[in-house]
PDB file of N, CA and C in Angstrom:
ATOM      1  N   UNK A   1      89.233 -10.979  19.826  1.00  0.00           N
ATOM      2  CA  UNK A   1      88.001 -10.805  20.583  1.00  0.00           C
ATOM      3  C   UNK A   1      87.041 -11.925  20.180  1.00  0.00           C
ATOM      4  N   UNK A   2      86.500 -12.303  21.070  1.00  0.00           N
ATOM      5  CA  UNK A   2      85.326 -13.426  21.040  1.00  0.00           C
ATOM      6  C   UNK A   2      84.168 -13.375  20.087  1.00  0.00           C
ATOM      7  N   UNK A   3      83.434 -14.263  19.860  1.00  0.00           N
ATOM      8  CA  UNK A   3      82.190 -14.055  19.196  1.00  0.00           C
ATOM      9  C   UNK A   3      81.366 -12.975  20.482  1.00  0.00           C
ATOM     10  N   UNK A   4      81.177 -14.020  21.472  1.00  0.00           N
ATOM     11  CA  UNK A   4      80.714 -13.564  22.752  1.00  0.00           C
ATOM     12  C   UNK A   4      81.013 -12.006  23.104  1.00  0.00           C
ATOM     13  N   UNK A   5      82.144 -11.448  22.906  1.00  0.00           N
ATOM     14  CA  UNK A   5      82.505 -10.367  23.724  1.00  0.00           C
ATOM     15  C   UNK A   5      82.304  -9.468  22.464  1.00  0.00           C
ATOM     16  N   UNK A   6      82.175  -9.653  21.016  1.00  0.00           N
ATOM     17  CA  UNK A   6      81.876  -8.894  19.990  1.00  0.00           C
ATOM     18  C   UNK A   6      80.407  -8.525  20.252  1.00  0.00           C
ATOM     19  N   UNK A   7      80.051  -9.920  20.307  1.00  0.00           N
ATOM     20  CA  UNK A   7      78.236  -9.297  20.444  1.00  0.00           C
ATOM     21  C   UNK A   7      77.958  -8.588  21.802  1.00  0.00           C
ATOM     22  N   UNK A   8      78.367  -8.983  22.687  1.00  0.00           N
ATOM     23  CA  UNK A   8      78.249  -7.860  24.250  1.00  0.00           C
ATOM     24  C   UNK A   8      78.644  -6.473  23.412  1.00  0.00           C
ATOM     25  N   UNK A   9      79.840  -6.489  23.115  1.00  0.00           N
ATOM     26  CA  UNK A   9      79.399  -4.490  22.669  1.00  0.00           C
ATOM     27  C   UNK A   9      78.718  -4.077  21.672  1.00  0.00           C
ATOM     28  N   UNK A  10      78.117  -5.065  20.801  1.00  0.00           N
ATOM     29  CA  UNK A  10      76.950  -4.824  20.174  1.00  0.00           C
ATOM     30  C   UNK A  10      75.923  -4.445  20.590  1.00  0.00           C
ATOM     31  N   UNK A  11      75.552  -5.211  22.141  1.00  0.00           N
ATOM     32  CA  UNK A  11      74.447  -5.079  22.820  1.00  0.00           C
ATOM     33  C   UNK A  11      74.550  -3.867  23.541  1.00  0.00           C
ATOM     34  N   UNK A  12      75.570  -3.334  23.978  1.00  0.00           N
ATOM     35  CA  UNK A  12      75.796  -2.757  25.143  1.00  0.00           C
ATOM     36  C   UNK A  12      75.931  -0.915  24.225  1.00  0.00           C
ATOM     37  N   UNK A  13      76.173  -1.129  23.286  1.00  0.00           N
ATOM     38  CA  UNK A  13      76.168   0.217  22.025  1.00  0.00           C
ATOM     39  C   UNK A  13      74.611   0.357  21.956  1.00  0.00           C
ATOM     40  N   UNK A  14      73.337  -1.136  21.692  1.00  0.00           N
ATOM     41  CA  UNK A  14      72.456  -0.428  21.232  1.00  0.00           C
ATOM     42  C   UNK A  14      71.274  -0.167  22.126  1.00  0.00           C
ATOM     43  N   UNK A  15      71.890  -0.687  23.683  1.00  0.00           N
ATOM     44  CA  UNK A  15      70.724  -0.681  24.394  1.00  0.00           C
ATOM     45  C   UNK A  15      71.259  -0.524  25.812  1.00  0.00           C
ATOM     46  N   UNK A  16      70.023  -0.186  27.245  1.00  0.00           N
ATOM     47  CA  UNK A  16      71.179  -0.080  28.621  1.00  0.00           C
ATOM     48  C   UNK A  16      71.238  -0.860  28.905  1.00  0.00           C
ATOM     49  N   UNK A  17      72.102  -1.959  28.632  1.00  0.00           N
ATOM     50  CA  UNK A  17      72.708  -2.906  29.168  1.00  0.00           C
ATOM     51  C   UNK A  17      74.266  -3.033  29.667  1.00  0.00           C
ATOM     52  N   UNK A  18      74.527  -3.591  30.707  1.00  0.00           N
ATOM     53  CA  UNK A  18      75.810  -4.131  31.440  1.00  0.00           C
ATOM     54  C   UNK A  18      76.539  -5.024  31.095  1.00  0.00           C
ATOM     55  N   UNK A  19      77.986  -5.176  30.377  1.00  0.00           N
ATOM     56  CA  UNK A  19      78.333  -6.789  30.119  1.00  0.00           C
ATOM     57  C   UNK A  19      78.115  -7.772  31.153  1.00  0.00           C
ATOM     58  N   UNK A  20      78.323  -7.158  32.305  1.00  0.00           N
ATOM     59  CA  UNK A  20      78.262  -8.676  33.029  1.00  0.00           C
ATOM     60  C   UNK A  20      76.895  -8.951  33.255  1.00  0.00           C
ATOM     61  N   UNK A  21      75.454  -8.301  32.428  1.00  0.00           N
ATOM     62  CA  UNK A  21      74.469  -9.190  32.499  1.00  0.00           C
ATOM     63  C   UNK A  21      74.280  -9.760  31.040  1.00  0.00           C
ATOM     64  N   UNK A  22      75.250 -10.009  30.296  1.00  0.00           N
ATOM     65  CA  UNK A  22      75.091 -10.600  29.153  1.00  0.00           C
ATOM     66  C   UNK A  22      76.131 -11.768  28.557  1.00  0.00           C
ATOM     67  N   UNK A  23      75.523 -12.772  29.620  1.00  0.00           N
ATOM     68  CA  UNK A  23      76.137 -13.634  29.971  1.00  0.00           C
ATOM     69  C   UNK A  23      75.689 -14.906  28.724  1.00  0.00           C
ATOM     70  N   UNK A  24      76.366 -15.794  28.539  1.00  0.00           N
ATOM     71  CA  UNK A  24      75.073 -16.797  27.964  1.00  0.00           C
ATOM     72  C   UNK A  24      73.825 -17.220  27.734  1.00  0.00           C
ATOM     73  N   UNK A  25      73.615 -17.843  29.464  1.00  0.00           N
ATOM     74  CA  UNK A  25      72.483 -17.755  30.082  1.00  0.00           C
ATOM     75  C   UNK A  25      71.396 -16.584  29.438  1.00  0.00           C
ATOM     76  N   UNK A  26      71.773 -15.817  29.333  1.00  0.00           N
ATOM     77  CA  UNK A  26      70.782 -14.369  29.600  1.00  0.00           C
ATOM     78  C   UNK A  26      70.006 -14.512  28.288  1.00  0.00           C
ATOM     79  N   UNK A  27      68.586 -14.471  29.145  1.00  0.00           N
ATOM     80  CA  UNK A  27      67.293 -14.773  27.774  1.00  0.00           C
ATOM     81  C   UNK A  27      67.548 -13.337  26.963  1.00  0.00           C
ATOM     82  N   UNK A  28      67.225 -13.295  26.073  1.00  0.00           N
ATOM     83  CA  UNK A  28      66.853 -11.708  25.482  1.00  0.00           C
ATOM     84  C   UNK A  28      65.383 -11.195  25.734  1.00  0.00           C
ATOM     85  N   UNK A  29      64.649 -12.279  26.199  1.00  0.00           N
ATOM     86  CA  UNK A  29      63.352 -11.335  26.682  1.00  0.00           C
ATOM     87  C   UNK A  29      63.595 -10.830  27.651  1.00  0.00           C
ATOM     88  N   UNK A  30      64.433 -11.506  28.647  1.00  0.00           N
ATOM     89  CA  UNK A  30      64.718 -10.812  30.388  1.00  0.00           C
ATOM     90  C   UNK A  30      65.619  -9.489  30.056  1.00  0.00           C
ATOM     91  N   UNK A  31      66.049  -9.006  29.395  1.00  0.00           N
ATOM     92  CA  UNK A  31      67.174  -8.186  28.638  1.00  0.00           C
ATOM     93  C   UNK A  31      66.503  -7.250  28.025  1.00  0.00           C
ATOM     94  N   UNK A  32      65.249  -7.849  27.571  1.00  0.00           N
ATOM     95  CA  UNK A  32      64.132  -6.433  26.878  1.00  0.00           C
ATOM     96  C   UNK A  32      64.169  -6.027  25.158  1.00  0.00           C
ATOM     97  N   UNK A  33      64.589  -7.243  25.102  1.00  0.00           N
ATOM     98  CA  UNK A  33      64.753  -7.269  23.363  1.00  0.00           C
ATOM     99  C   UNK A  33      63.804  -8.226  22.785  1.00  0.00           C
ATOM    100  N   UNK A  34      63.230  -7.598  22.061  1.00  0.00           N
ATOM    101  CA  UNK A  34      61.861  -8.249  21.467  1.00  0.00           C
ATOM    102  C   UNK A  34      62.561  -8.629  20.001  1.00  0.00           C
ATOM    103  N   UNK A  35      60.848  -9.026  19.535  1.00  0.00           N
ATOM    104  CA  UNK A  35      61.530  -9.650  18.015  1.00  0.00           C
ATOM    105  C   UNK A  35      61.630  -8.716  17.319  1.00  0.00           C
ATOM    106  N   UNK A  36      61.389  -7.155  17.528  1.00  0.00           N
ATOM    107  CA  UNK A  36      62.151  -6.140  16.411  1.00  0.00           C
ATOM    108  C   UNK A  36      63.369  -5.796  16.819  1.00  0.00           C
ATOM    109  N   UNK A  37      63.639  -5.965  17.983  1.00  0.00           N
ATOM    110  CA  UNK A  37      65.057  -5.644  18.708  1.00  0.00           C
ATOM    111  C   UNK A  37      66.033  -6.877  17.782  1.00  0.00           C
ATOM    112  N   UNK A  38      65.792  -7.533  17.921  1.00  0.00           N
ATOM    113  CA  UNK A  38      66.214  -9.219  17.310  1.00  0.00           C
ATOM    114  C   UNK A  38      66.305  -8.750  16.062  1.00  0.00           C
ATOM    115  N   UNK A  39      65.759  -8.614  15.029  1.00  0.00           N
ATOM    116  CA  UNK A  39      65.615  -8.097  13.469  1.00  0.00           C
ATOM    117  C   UNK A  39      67.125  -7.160  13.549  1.00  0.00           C
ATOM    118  N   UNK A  40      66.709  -5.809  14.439  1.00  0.00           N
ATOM    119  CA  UNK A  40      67.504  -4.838  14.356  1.00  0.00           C
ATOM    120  C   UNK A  40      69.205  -5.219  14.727  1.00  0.00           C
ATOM    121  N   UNK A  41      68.894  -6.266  15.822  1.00  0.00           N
ATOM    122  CA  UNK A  41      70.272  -7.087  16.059  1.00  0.00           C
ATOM    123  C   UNK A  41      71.593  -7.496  14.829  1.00  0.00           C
ATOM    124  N   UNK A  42      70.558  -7.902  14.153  1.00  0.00           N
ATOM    125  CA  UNK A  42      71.150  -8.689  12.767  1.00  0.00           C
ATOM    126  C   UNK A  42      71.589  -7.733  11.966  1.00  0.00           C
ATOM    127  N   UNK A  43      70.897  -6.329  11.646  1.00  0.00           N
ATOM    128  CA  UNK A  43      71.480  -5.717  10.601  1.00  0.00           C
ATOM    129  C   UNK A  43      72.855  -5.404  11.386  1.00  0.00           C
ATOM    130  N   UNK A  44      72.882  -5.302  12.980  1.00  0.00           N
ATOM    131  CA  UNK A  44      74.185  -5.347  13.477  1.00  0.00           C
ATOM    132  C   UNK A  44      75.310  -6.012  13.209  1.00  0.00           C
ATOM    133  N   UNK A  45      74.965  -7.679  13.264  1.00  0.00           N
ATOM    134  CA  UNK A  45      75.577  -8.367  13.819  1.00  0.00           C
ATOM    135  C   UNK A  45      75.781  -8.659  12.087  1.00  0.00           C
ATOM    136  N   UNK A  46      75.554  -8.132  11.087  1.00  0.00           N
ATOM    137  CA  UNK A  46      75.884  -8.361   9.595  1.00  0.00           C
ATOM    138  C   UNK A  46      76.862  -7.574   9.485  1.00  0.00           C
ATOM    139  N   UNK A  47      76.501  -6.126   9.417  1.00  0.00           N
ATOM    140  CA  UNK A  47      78.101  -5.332  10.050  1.00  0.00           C
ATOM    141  C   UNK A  47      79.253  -5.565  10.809  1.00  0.00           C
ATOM    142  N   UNK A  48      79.067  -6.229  11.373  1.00  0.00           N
ATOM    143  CA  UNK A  48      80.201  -6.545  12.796  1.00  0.00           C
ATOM    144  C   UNK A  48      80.662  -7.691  12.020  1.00  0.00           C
ATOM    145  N   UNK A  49      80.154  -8.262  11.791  1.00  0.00           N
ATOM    146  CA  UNK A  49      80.730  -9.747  10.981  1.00  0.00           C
ATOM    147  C   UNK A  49      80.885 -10.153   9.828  1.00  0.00           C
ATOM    148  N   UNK A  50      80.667  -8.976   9.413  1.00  0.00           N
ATOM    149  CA  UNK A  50      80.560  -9.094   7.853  1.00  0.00           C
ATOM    150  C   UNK A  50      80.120 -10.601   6.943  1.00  0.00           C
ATOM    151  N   UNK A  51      78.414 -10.669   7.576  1.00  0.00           N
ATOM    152  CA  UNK A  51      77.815 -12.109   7.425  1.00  0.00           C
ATOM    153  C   UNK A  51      76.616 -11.400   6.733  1.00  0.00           C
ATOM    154  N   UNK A  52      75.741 -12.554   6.064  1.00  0.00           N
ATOM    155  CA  UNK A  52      74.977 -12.527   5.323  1.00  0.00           C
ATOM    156  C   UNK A  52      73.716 -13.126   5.886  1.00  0.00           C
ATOM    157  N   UNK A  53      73.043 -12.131   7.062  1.00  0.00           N
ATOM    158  CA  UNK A  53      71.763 -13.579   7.917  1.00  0.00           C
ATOM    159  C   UNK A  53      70.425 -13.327   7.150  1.00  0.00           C
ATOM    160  N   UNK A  54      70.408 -14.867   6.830  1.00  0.00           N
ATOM    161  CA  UNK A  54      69.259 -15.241   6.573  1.00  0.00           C
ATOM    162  C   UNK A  54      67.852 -15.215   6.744  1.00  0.00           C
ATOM    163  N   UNK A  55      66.805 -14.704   6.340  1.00  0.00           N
ATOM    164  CA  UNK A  55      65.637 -14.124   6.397  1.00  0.00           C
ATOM    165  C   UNK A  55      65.016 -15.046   7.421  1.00  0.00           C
ATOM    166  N   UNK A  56      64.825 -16.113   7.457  1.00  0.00           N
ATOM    167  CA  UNK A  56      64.219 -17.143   7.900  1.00  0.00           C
ATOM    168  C   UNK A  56      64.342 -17.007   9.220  1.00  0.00           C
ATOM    169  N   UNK A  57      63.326 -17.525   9.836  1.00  0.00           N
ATOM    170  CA  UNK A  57      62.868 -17.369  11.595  1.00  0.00           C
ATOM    171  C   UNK A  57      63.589 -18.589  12.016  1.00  0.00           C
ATOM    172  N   UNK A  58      64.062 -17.912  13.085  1.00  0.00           N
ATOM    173  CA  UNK A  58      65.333 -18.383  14.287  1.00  0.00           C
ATOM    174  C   UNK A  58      64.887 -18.410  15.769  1.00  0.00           C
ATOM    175  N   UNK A  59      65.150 -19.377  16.201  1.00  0.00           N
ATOM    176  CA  UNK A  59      64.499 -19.926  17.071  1.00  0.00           C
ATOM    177  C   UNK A  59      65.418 -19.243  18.619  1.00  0.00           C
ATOM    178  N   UNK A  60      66.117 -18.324  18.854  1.00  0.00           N
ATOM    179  CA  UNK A  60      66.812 -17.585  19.450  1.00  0.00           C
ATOM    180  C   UNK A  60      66.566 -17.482  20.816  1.00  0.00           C
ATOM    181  N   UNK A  61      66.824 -17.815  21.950  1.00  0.00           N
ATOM    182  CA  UNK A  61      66.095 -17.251  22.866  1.00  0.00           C
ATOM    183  C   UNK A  61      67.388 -17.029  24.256  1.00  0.00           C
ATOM    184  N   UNK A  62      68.436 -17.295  23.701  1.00  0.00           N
ATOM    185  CA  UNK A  62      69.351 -16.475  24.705  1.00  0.00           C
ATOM    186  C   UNK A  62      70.516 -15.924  24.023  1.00  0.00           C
ATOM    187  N   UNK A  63      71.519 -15.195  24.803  1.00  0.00           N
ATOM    188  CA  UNK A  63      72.777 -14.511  24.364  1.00  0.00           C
ATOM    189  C   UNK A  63      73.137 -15.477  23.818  1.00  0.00           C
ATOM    190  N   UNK A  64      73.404 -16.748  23.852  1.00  0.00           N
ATOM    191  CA  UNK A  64      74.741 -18.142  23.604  1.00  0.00           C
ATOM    192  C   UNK A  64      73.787 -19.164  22.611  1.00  0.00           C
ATOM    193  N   UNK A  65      72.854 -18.530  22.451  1.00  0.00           N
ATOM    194  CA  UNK A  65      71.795 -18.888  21.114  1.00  0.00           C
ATOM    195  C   UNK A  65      72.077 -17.988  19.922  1.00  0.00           C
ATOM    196  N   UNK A  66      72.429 -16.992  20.392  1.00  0.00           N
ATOM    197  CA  UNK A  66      72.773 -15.856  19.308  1.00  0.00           C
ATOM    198  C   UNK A  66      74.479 -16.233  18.883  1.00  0.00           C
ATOM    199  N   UNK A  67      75.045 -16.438  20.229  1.00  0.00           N
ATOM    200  CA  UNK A  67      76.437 -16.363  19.473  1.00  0.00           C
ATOM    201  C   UNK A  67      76.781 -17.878  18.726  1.00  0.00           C
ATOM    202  N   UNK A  68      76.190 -18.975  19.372  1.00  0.00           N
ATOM    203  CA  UNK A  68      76.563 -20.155  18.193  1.00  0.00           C
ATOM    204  C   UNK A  68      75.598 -20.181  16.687  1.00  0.00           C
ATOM    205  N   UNK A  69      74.765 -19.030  16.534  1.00  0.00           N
ATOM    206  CA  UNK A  69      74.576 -18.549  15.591  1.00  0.00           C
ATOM    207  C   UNK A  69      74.979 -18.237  14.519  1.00  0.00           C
ATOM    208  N   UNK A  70      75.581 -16.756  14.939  1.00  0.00           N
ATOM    209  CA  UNK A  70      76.934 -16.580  14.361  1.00  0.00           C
ATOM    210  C   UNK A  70      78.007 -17.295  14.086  1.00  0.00           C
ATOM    211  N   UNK A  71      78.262 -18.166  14.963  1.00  0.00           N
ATOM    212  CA  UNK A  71      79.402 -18.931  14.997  1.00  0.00           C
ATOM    213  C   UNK A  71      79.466 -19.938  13.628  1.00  0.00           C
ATOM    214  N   UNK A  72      78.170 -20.143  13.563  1.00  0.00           N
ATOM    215  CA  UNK A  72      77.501 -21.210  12.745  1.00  0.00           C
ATOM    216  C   UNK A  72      77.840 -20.703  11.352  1.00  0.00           C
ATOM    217  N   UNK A  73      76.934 -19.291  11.234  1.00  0.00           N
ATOM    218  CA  UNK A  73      77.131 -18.270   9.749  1.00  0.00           C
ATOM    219  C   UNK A  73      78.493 -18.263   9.638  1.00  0.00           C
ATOM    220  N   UNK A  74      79.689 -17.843  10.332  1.00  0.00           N
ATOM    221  CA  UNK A  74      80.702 -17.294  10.026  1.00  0.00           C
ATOM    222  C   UNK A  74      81.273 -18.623   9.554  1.00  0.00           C
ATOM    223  N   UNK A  75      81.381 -20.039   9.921  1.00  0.00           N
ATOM    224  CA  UNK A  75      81.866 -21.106   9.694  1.00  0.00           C
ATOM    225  C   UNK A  75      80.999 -21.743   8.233  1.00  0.00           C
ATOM    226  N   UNK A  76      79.732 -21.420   7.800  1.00  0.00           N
ATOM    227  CA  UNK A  76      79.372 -21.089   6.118  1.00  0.00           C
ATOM    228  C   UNK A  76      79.685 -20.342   5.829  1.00  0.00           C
ATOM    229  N   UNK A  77      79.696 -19.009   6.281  1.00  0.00           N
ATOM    230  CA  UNK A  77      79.943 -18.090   5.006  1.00  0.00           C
ATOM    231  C   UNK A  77      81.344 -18.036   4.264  1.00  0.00           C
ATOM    232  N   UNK A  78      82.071 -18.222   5.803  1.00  0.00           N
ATOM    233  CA  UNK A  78      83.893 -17.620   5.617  1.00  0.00           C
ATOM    234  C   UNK A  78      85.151 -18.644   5.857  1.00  0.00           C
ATOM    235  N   UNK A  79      84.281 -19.998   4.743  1.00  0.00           N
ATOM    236  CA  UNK A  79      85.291 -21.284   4.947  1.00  0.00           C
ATOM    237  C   UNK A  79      86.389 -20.908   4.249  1.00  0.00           C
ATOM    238  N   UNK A  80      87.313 -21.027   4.315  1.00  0.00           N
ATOM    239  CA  UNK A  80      88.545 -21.488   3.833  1.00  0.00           C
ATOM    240  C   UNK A  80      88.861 -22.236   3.090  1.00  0.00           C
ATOM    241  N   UNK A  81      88.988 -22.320   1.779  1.00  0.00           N
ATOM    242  CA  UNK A  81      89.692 -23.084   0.745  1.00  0.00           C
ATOM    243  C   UNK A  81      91.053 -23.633   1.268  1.00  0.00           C
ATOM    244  N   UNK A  82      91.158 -25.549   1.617  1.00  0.00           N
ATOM    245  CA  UNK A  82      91.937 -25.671   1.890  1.00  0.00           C
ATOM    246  C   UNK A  82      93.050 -26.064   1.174  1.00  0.00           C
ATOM    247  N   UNK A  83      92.734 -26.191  -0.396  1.00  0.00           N
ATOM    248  CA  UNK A  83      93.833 -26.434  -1.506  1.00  0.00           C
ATOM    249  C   UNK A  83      94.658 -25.230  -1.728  1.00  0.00           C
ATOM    250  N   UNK A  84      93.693 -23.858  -2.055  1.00  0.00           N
ATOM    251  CA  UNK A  84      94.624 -23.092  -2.720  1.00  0.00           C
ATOM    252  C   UNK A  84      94.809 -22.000  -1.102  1.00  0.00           C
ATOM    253  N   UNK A  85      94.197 -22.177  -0.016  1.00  0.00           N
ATOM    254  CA  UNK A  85      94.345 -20.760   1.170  1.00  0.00           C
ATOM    255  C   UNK A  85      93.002 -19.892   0.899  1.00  0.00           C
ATOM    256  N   UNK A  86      92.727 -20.046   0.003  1.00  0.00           N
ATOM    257  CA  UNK A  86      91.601 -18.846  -0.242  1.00  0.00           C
ATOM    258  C   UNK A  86      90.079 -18.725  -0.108  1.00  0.00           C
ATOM    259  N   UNK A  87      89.567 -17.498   0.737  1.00  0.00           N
ATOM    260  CA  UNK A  87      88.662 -17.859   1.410  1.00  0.00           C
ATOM    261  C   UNK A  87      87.284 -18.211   0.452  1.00  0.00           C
ATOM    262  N   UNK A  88      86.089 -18.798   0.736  1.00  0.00           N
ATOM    263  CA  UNK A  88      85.253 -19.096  -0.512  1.00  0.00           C
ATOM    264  C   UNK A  88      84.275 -18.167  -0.665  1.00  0.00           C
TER     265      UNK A  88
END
């Protein structure tokens, strides 16, 4: 499963939303998620990904802002040791 299609049922578990309006494109203000919705996102998207997000203000402002996000964390947090296989 995708970054993309992980976070759609993230979204779609915590709020009424449709996958097919949670597209890239799709602002999260047009979507109705504010910046506590956003906060609350993360303790999600720390669960789901078993990532560590950073306190610091994020400049976020669509679905495909959020997922190269993640994409970003998961590629620090969960590199791969390429001498011995093991993750760091």
């Amino acid at each position: 499963m995708s970054t993309l299609e992980r976070l759609q049922t993230i979204l779609i578990n915590s709020y009424p939303l449709q996958r097919d309006a949670l597209v890239p494109e799709a602002r999260l203000e047009h979507l109705e998620i504010d910046s506590l919705g956003v906060m609350e996102l993360f303790f999600s998207i720390e669960d789901e990904f078993k990532l560590s997000v950073p306190n610091e203000q994020q400049d976020l402002a669509t679905i495909g802002d959020v997922v190269t996000y993640i994409d970003r964390l998961i590629a620090e947090q969960h590199r791969v040791d390429t001498t011995s296989g093991a993750a760091s």
